[in-house]
C-alpha atoms as a PDB file:
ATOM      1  CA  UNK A   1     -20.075  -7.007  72.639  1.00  0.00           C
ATOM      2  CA  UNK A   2     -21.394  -3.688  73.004  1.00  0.00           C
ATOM      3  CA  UNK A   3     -23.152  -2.987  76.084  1.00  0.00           C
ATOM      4  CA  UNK A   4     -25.965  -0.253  76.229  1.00  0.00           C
ATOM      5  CA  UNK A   5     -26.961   1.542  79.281  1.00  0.00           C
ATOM      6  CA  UNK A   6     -29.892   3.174  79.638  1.00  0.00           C
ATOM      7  CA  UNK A   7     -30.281   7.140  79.897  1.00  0.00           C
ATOM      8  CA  UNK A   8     -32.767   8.049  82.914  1.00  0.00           C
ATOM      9  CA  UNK A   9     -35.108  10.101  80.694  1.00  0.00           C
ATOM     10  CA  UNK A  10     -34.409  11.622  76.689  1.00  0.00           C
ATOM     11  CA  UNK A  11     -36.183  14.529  75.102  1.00  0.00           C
ATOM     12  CA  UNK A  12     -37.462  11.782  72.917  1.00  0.00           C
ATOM     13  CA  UNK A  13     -39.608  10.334  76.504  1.00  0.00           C
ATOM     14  CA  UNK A  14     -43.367  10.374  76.051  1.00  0.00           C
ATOM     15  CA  UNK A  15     -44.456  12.416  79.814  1.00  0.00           C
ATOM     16  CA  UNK A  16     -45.573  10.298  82.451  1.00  0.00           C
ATOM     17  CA  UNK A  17     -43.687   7.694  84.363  1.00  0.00           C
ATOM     18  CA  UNK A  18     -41.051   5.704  82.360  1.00  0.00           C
ATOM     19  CA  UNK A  19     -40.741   2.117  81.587  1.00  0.00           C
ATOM     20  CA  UNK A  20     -37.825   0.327  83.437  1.00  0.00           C
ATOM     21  CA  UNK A  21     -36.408  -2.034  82.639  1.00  0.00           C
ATOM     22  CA  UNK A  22     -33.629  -4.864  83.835  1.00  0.00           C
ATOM     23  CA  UNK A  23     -30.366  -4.108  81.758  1.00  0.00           C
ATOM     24  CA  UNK A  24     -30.397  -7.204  80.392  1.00  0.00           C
ATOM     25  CA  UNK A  25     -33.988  -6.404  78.511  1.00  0.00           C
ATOM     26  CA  UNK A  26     -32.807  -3.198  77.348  1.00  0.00           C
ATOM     27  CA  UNK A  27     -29.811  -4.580  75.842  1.00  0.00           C
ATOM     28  CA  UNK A  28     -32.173  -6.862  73.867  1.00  0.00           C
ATOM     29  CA  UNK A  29     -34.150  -4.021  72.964  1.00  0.00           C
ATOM     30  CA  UNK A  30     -30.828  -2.436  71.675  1.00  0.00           C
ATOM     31  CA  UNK A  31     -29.789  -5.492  70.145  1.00  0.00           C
ATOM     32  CA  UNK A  32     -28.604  -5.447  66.407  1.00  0.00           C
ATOM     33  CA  UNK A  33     -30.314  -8.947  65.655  1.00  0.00           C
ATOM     34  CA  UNK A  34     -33.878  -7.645  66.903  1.00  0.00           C
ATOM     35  CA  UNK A  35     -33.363  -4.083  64.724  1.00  0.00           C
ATOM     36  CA  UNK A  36     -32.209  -6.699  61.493  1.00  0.00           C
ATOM     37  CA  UNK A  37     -35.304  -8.309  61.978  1.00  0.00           C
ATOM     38  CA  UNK A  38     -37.619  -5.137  62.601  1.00  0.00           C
ATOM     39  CA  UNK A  39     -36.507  -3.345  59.212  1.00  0.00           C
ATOM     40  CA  UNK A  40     -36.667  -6.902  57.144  1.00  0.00           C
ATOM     41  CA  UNK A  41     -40.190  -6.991  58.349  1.00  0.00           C
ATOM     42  CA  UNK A  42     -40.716  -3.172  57.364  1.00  0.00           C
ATOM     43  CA  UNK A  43     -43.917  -3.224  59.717  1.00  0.00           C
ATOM     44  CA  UNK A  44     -44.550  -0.193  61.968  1.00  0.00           C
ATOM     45  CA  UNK A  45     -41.389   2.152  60.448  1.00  0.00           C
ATOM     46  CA  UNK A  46     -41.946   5.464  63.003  1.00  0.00           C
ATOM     47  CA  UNK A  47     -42.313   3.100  65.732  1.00  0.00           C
ATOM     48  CA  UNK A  48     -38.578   1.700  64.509  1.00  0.00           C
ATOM     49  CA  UNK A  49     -37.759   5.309  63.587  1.00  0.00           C
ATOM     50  CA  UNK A  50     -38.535   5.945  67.721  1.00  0.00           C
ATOM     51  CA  UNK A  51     -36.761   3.101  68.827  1.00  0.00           C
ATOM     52  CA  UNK A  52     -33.377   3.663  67.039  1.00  0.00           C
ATOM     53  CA  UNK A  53     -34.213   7.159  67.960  1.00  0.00           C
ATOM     54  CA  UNK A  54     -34.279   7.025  71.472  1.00  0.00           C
ATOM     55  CA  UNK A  55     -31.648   4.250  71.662  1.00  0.00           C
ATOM     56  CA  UNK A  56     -29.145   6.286  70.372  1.00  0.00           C
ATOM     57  CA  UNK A  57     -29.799   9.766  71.694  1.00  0.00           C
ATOM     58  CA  UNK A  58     -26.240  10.474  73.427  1.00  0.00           C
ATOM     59  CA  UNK A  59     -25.075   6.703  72.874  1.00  0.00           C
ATOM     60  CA  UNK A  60     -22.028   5.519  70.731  1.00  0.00           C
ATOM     61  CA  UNK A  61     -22.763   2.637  71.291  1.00  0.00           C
ATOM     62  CA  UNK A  62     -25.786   1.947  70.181  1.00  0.00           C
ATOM     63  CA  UNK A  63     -25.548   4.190  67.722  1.00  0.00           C
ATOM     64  CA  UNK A  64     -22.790   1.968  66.102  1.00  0.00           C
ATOM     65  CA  UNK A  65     -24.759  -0.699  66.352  1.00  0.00           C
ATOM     66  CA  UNK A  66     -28.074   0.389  64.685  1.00  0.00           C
ATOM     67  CA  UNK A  67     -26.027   1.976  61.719  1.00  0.00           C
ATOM     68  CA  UNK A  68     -24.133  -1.146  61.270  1.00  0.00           C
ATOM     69  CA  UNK A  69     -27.495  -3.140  61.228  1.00  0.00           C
ATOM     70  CA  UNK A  70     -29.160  -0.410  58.727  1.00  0.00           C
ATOM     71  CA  UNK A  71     -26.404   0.413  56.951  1.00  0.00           C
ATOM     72  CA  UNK A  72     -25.479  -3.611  56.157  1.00  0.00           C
ATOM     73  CA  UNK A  73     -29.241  -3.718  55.005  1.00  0.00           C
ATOM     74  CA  UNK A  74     -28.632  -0.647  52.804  1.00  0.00           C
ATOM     75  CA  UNK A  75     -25.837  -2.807  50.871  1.00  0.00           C
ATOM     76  CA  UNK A  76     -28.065  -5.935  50.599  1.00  0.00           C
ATOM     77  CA  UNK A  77     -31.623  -5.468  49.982  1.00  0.00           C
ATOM     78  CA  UNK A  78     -33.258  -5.117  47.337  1.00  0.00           C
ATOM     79  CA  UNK A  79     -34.209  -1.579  45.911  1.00  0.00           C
ATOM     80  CA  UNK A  80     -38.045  -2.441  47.037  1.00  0.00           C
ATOM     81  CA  UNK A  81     -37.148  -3.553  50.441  1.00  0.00           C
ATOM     82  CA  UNK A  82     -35.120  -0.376  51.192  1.00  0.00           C
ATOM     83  CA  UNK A  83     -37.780   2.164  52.599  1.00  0.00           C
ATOM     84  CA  UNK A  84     -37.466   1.008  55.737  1.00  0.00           C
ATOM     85  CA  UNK A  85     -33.397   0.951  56.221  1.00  0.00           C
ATOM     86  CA  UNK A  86     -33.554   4.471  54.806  1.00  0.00           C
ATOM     87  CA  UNK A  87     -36.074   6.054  56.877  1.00  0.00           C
ATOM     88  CA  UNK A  88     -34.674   4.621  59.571  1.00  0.00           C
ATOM     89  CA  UNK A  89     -31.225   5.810  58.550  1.00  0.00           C
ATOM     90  CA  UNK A  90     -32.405   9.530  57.826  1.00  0.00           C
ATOM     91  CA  UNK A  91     -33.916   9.714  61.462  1.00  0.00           C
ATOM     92  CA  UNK A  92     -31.080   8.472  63.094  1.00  0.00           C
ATOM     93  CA  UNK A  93     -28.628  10.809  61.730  1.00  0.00           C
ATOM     94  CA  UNK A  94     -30.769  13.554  61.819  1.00  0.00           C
ATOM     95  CA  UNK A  95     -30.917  12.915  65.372  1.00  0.00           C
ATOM     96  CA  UNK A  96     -30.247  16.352  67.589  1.00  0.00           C
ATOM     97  CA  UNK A  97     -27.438  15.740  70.685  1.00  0.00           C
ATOM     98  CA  UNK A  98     -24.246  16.454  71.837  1.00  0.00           C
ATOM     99  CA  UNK A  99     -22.564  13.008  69.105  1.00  0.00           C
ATOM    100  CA  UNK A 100     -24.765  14.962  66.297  1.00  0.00           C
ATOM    101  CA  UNK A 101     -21.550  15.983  63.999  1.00  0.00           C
ATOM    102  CA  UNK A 102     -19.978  12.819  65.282  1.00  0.00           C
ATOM    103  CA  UNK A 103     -22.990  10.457  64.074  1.00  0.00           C
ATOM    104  CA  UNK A 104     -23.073  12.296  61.196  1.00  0.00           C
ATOM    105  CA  UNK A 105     -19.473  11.620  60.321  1.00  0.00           C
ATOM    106  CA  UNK A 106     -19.530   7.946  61.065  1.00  0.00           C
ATOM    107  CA  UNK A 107     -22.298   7.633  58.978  1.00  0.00           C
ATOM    108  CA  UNK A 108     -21.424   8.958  56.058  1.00  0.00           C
ATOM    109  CA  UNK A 109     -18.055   7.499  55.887  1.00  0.00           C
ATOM    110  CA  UNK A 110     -19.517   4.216  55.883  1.00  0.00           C
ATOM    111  CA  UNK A 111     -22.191   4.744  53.538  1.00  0.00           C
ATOM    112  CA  UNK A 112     -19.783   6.014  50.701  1.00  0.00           C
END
């Protein structure tokens, strides 16, 4: 299992005092089964976009995980459920950190 640790504060944090959080709720915020559930539901897609966003920034980890999740729901859904998977998927490797050409990488390997 895949264990995701939070980062103190992103250049994706809103200003103002952060949220915190026990580790254990994080990792359920990070958690593949909640993001599979989010993007079936296609409710709220730049709030998921943030989420993944922020999740990932300067984390294999949960990187991994989300692009497993979206990338799995790339290869099953339906072409009018898949807005959400690749929105989600564009923001995610667009995302701008030190694992950028890394994400990028994994990413695309998978998807082709």
């Amino acid at each position: 299992a895949h264990r995701h640790e939070p980062v103190a504060r992103t250049p994706l944090s809103l200003e103002g005092r952060l949220l915190h959080m026990a580790a254990d709720e994080y990792q359920l915020l990070g958690h593949g089964a909640l993001l599979r559930r989010l993007l079936k539901d296609g409710l709220h897609v730049a709030a998921i976009c943030d989420l993944c966003e922020h999740l990932c920034y300067e984390s294999r980890d949960a990187t991994e995980t989300a692009l497993h999740v979206i990338l799995s729901g790339i290869d099953t859904m339906d072409n009018e459920q898949l807005g959400p998977y690749l929105t989600t998927f564009c923001h995610v490797v667009d995302l701008a950190d030190s694992l950028a050409a890394w994400r990028i990488d994994w990413a695309l390997q998978r998807l082709l």
